[in-house]
N, C-alpha and C. Protein backbone atom coordinates (compact mmCIF):
# COMPACT_ATOMS: atom_id res chain seq x y z
N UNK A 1 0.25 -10.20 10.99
CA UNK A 1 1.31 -10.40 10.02
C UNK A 1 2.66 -10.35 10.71
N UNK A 2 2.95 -9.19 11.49
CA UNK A 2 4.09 -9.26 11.90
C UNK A 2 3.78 -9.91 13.85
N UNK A 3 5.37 -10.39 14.56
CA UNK A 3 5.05 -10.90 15.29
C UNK A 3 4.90 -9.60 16.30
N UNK A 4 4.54 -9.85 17.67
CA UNK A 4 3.95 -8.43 18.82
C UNK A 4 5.46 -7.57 18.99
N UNK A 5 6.86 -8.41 18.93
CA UNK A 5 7.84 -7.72 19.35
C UNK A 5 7.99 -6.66 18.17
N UNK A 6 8.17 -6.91 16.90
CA UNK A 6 8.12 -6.55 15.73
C UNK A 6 7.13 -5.29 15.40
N UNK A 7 6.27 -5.25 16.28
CA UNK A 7 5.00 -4.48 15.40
C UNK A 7 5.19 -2.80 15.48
N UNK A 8 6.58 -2.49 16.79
CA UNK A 8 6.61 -1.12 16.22
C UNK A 8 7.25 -1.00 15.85
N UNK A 9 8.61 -1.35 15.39
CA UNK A 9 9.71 -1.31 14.60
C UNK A 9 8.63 -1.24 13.10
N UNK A 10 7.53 -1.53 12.69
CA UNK A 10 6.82 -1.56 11.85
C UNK A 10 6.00 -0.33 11.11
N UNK A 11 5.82 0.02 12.24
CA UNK A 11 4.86 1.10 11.99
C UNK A 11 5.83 2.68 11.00
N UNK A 12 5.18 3.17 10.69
CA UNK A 12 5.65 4.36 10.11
C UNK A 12 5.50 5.64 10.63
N UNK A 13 7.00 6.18 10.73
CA UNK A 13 7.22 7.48 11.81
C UNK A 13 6.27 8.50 11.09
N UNK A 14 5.95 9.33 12.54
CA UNK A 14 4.77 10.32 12.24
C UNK A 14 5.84 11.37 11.59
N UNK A 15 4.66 11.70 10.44
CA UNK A 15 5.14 13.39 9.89
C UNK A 15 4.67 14.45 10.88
N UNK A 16 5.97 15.02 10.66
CA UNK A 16 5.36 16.59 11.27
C UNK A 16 4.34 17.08 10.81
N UNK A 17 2.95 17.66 11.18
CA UNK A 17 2.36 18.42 10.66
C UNK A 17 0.92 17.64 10.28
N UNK A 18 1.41 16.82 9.63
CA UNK A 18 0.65 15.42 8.83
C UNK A 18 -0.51 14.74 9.97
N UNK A 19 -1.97 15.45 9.51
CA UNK A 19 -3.02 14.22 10.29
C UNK A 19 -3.83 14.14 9.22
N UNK A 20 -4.11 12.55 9.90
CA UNK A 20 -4.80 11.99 8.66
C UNK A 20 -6.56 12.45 8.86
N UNK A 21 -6.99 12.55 7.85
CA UNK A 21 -8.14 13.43 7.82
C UNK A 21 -9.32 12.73 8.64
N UNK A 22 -10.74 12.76 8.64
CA UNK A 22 -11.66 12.04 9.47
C UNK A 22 -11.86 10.92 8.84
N UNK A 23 -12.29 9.79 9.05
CA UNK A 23 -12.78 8.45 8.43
C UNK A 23 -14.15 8.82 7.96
N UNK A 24 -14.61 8.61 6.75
CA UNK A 24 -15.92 8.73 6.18
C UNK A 24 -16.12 7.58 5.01
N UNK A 25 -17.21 7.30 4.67
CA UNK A 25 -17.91 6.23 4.04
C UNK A 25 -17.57 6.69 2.66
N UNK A 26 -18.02 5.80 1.45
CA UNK A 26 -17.86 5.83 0.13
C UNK A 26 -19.07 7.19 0.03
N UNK A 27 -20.52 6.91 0.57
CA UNK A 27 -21.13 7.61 0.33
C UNK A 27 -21.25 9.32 1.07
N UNK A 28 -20.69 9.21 2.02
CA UNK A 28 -20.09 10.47 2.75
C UNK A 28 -19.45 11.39 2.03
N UNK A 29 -18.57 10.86 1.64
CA UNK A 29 -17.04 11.36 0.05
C UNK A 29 -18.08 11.84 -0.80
N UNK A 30 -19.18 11.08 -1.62
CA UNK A 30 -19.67 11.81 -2.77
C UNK A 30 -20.74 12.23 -2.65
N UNK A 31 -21.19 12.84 -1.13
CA UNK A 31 -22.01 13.59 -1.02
C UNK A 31 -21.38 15.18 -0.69
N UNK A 32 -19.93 14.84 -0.09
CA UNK A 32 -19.49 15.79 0.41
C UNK A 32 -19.17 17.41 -1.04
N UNK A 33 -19.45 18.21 -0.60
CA UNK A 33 -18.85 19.50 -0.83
C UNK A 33 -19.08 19.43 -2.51
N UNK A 34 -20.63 19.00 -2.91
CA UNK A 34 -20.96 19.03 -4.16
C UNK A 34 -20.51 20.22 -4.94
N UNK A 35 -20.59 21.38 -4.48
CA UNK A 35 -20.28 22.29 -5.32
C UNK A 35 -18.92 22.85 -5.24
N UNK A 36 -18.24 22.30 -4.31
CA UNK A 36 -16.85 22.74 -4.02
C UNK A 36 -15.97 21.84 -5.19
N UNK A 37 -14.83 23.06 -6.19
CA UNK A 37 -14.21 22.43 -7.40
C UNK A 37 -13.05 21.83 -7.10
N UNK A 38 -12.37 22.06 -6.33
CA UNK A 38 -11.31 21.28 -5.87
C UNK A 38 -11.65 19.90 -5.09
N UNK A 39 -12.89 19.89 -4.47
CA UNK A 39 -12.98 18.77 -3.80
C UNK A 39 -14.02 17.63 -4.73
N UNK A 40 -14.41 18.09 -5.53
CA UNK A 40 -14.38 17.09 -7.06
C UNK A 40 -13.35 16.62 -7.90
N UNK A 41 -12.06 17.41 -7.75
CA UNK A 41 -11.24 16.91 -8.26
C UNK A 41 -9.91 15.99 -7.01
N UNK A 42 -10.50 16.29 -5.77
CA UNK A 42 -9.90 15.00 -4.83
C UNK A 42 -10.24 14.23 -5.27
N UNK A 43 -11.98 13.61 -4.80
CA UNK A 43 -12.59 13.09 -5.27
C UNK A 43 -11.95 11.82 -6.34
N UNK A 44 -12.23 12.78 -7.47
CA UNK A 44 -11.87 11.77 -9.24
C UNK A 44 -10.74 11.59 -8.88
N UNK A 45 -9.42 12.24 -8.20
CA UNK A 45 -8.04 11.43 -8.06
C UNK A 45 -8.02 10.36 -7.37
N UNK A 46 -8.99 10.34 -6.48
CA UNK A 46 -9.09 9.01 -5.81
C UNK A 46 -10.07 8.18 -6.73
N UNK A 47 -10.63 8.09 -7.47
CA UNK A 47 -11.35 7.30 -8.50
C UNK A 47 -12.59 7.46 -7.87
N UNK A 48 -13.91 8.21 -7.37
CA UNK A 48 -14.83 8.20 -6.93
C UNK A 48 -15.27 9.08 -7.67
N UNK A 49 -16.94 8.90 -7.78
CA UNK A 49 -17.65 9.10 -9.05
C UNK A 49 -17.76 8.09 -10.23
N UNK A 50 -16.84 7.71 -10.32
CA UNK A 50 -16.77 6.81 -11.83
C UNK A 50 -17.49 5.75 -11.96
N UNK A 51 -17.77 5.36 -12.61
CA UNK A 51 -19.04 4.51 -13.40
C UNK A 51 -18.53 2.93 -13.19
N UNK A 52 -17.58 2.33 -12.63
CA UNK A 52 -17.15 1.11 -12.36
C UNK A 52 -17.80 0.91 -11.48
N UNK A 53 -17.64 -0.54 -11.28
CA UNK A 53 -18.17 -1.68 -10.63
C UNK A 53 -17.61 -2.55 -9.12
N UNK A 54 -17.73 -1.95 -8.12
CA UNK A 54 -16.82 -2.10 -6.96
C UNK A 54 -16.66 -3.68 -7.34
N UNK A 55 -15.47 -4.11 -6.99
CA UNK A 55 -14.94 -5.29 -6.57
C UNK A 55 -15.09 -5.72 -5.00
N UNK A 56 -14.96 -5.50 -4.62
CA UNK A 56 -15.07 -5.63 -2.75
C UNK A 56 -15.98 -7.05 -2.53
N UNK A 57 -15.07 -7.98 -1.76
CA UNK A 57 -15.18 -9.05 -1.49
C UNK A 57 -16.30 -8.99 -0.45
N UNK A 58 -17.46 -8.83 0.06
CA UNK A 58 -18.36 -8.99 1.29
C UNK A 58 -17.91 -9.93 2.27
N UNK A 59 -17.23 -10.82 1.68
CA UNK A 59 -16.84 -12.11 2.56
C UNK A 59 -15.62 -11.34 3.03
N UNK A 60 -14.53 -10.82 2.78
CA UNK A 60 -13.14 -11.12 2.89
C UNK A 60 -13.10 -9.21 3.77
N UNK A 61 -13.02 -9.28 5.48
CA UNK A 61 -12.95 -8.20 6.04
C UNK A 61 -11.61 -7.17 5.77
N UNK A 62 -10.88 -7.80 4.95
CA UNK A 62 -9.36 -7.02 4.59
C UNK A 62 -9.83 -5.68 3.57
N UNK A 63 -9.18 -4.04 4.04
CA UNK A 63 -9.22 -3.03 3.82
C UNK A 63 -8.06 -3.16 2.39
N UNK A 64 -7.17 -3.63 2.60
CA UNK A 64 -5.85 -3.46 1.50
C UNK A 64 -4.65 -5.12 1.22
N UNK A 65 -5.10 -5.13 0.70
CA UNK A 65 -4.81 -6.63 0.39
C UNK A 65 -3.59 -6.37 -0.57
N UNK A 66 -2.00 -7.02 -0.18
CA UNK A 66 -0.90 -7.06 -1.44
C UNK A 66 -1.28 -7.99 -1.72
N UNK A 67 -0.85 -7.92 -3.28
CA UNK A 67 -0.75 -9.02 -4.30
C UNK A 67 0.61 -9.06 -4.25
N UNK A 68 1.37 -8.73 -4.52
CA UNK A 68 2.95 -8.50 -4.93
C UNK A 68 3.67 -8.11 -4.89
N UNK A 69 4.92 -8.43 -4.01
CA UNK A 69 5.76 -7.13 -4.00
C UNK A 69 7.33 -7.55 -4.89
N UNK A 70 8.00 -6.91 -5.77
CA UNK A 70 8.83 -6.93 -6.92
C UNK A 70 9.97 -6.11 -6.28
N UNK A 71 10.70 -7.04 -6.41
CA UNK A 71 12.43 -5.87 -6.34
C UNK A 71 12.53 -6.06 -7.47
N UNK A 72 13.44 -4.84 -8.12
CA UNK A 72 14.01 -4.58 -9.39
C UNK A 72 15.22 -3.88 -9.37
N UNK A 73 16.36 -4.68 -9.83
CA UNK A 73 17.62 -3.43 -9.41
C UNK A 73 18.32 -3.82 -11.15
N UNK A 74 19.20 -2.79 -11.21
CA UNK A 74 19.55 -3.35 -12.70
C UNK A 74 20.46 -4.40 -12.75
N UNK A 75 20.66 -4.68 -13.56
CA UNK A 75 21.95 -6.14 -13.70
C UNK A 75 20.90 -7.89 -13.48
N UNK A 76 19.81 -7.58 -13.37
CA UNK A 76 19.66 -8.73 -12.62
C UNK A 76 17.94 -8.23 -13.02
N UNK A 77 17.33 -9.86 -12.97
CA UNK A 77 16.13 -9.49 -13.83
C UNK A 77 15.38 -9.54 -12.35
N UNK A 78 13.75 -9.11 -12.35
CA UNK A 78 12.95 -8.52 -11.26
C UNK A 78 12.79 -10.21 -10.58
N UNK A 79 12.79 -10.00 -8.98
CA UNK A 79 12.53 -10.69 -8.21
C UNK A 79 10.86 -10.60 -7.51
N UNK A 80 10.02 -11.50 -8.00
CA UNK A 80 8.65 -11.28 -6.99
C UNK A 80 8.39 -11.98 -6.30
N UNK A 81 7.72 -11.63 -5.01
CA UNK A 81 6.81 -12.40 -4.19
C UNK A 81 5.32 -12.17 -3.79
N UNK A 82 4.53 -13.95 -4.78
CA UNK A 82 3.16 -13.38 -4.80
C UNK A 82 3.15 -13.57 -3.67
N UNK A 83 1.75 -12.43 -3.38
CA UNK A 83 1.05 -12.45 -1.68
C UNK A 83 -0.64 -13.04 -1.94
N UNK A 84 -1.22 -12.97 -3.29
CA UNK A 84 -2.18 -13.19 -3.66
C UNK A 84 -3.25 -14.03 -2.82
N UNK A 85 -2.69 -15.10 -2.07
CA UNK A 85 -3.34 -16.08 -1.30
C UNK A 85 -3.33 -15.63 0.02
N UNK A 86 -4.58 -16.08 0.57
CA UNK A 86 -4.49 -15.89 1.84
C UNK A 86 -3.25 -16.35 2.60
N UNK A 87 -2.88 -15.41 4.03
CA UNK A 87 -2.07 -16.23 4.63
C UNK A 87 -0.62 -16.28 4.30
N UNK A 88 -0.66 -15.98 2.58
CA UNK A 88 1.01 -16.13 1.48
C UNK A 88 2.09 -15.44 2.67
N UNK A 89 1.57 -14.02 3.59
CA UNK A 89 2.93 -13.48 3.99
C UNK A 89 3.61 -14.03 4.99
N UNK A 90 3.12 -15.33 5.80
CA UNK A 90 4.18 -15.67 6.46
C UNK A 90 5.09 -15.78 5.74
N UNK A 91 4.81 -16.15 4.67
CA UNK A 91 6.16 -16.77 4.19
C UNK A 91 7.37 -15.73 3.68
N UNK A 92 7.09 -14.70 3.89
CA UNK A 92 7.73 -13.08 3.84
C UNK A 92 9.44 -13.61 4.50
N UNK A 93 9.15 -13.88 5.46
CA UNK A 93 10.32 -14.11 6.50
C UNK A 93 11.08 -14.94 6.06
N UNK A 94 10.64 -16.32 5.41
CA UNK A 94 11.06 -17.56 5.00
C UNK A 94 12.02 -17.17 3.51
N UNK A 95 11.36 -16.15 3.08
CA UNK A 95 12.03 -15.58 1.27
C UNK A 95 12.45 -14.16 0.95
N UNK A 96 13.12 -13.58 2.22
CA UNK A 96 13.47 -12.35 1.81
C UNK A 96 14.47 -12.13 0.73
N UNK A 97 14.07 -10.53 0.39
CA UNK A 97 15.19 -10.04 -0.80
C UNK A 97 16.69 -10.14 -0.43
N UNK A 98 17.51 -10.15 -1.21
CA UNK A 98 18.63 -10.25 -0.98
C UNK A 98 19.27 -9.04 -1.99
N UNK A 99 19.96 -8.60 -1.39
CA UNK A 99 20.39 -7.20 -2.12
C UNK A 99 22.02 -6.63 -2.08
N UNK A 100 22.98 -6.59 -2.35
CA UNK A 100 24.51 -6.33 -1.93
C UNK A 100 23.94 -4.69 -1.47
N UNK A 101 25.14 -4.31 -0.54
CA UNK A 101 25.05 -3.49 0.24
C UNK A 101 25.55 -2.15 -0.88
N UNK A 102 24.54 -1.18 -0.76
CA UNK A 102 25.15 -0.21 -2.13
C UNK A 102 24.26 0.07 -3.08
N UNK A 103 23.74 -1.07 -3.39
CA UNK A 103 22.75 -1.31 -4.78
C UNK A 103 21.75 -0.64 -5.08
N UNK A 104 21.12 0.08 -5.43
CA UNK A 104 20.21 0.90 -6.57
C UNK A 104 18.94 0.32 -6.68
N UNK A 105 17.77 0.18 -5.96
CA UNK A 105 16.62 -0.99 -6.49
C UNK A 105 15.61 0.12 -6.11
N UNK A 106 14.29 -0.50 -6.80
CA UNK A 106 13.01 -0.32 -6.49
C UNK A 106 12.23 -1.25 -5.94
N UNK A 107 11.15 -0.89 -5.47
CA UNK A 107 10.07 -1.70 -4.90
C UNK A 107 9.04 -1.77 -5.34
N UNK A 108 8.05 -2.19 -5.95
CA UNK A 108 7.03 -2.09 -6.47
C UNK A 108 5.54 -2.91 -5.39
N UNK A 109 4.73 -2.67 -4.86
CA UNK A 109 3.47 -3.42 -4.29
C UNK A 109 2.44 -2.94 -5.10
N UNK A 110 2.01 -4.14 -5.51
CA UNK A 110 0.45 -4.20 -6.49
C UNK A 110 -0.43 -4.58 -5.63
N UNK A 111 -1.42 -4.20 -5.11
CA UNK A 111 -2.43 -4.21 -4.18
C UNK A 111 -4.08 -3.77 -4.73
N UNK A 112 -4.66 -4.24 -4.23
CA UNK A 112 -6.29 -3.78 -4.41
C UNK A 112 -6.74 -3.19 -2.34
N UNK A 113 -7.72 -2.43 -2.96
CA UNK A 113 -8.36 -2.11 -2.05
C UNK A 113 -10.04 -2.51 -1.96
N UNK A 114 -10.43 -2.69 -0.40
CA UNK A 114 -11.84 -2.83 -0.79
C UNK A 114 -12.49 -2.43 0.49
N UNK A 115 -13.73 -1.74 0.20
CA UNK A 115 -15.01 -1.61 1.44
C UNK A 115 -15.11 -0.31 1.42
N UNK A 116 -13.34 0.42 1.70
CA UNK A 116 -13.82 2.00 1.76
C UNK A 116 -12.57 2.92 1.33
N UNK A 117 -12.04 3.81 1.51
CA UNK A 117 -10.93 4.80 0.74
C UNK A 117 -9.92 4.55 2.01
N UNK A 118 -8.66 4.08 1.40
CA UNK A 118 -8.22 4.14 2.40
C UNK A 118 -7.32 5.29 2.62
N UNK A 119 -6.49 5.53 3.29
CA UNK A 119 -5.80 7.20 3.63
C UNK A 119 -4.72 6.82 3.91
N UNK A 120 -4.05 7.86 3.69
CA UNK A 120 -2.56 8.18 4.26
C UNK A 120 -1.75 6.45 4.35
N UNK A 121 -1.48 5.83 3.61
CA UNK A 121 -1.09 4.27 3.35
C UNK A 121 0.46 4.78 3.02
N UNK A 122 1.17 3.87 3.89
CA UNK A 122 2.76 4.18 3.69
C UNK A 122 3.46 2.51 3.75
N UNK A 123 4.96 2.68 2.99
CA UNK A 123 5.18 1.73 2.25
C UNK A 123 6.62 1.90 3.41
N UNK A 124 6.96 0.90 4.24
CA UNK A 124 7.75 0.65 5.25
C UNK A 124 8.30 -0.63 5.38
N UNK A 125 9.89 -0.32 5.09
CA UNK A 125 10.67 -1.27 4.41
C UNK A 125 12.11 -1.35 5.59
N UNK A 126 12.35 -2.35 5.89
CA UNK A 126 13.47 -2.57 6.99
C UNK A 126 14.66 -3.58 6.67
N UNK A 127 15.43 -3.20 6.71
CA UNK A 127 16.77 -3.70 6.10
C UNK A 127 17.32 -4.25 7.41
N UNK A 128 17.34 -5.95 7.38
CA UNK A 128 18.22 -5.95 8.97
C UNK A 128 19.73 -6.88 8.22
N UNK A 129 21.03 -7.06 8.44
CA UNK A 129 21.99 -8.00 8.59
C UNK A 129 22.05 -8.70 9.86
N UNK A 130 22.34 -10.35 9.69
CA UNK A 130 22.38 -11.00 10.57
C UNK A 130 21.52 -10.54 11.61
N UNK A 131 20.11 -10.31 11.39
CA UNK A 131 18.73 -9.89 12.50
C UNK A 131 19.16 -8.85 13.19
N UNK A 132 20.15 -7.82 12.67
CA UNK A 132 20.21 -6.53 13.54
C UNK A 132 19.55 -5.57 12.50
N UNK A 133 19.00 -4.74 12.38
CA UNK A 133 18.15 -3.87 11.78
C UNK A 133 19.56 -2.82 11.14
N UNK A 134 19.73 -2.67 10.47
CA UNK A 134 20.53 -1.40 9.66
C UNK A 134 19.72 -0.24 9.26
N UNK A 135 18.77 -0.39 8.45
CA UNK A 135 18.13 0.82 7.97
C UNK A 135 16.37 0.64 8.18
N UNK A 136 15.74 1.75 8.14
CA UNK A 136 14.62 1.76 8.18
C UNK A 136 13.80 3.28 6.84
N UNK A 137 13.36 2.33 6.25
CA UNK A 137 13.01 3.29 4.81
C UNK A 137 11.59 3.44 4.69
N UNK A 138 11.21 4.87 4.43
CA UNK A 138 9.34 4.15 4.43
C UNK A 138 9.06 5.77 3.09
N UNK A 139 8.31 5.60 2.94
CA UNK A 139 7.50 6.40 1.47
C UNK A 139 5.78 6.52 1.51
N UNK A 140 5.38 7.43 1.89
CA UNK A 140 3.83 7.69 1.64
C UNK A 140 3.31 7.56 0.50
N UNK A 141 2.58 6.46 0.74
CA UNK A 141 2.36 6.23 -1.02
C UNK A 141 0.69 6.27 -1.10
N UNK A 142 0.33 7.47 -0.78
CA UNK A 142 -0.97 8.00 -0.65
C UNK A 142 -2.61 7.26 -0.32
N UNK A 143 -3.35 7.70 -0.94
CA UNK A 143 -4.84 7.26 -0.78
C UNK A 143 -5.52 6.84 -1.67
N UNK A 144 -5.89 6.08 -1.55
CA UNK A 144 -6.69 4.98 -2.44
C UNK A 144 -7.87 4.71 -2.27
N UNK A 145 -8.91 4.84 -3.37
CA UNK A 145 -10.45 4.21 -3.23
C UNK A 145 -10.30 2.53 -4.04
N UNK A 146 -11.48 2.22 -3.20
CA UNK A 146 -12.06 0.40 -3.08
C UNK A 146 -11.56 0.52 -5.14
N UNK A 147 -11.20 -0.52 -5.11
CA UNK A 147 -11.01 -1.11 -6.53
C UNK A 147 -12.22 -1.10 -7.34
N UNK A 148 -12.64 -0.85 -9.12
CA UNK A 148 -13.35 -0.86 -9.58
C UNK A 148 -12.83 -1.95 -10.95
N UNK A 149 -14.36 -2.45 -11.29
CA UNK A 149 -13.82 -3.18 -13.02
C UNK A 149 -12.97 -2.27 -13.84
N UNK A 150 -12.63 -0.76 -13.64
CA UNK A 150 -12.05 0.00 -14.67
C UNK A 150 -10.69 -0.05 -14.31
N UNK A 151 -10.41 -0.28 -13.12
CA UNK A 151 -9.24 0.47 -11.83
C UNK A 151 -8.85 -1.10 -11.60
N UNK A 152 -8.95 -2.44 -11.58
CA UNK A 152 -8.76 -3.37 -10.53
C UNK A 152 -7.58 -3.77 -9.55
N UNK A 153 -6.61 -3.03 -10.03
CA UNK A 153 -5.68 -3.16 -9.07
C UNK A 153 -4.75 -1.96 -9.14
N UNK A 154 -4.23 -1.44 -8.05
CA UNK A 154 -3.39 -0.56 -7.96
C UNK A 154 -1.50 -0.73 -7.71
N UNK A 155 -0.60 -0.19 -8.92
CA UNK A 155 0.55 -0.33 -8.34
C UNK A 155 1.47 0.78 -8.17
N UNK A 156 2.06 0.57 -6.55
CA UNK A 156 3.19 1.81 -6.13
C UNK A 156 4.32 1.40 -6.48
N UNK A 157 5.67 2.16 -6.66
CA UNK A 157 6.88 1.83 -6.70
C UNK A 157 7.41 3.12 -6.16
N UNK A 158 8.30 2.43 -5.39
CA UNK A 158 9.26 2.92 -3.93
C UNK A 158 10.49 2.93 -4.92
N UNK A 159 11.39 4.19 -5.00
CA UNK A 159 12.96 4.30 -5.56
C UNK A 159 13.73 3.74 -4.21
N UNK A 160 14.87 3.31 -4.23
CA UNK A 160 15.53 3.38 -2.48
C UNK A 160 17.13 3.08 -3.42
């Protein structure tokens, strides 16, 4: 998605303290720590257990797929860009937001997940003028299990 020069200006600065836990399977998770009550209620916050119907594409190897990402600032009605199609984010570069310097907005990404839970997922947002970078903004916007018929898509919104 992004080009090789780009890709760490990309990434999201480590938290202090913050490691992301071990990688384990759908079925790993709901075998784990049956009788432990707090870790049934990780669990159900991440939507596991529940009686839906995975969505997960077999064909399509993508972990977290955007559909959409929405600016919204007031005065001015919401700006989106679908990602829905394969491939849609080159065109990221070609249609960026445009925002006066000052302004008050949110971010919103509607995304599905699929295959397995994903972890520690952060929302990393870069503000450049005339291709010099000004700000760099990012928000942990937590963990997510594979999409279900009950659940099918998931949406975050970033304040900035």
């Amino acid at each position: 998605m992004a080009s090789s020069s780009n890709d760490q200006e990309l990434l999201p600065d480590q938290t202090e303290g913050f490691k992301v836990g071990e990688k384990k399977t759908l079925d790993e998770y709901s075998k784990l720590d049956a009788d432990d009550e707090a870790m049934q209620r990780y669990k159900q916050s991440l939507g596991l257990g529940g009686t839906g119907k995975d969505l997960s594409d077999p064909n399509d190897p993508r972990h977290c797929i955007i559909l959409s990402l929405t600016m919204d600032s007031e005065g001015r009605p919401p700006t989106t860009i679908d990602l829905a199609a394969k491939g849609s984010e080159s065109t990221l570069k070609d249609n960026p937001f445009k925002i006066k310097e000052g302004v008050k907005f949110t971010m919103s990404a509607k995304f599905k997940v699929q295959h397995e839970i994903l972890s520690g997922l952060h929302y990393v947002q870069i503000v450049k003028r005339k291709g010099i970078r000004v700000s760099k903004d990012q928000e942990m916007i937590g963990s997510y299990a594979p999409n279900t018929d009950q659940n099918p898509v998931y949406t975050k919104r970033c304040r900035f």
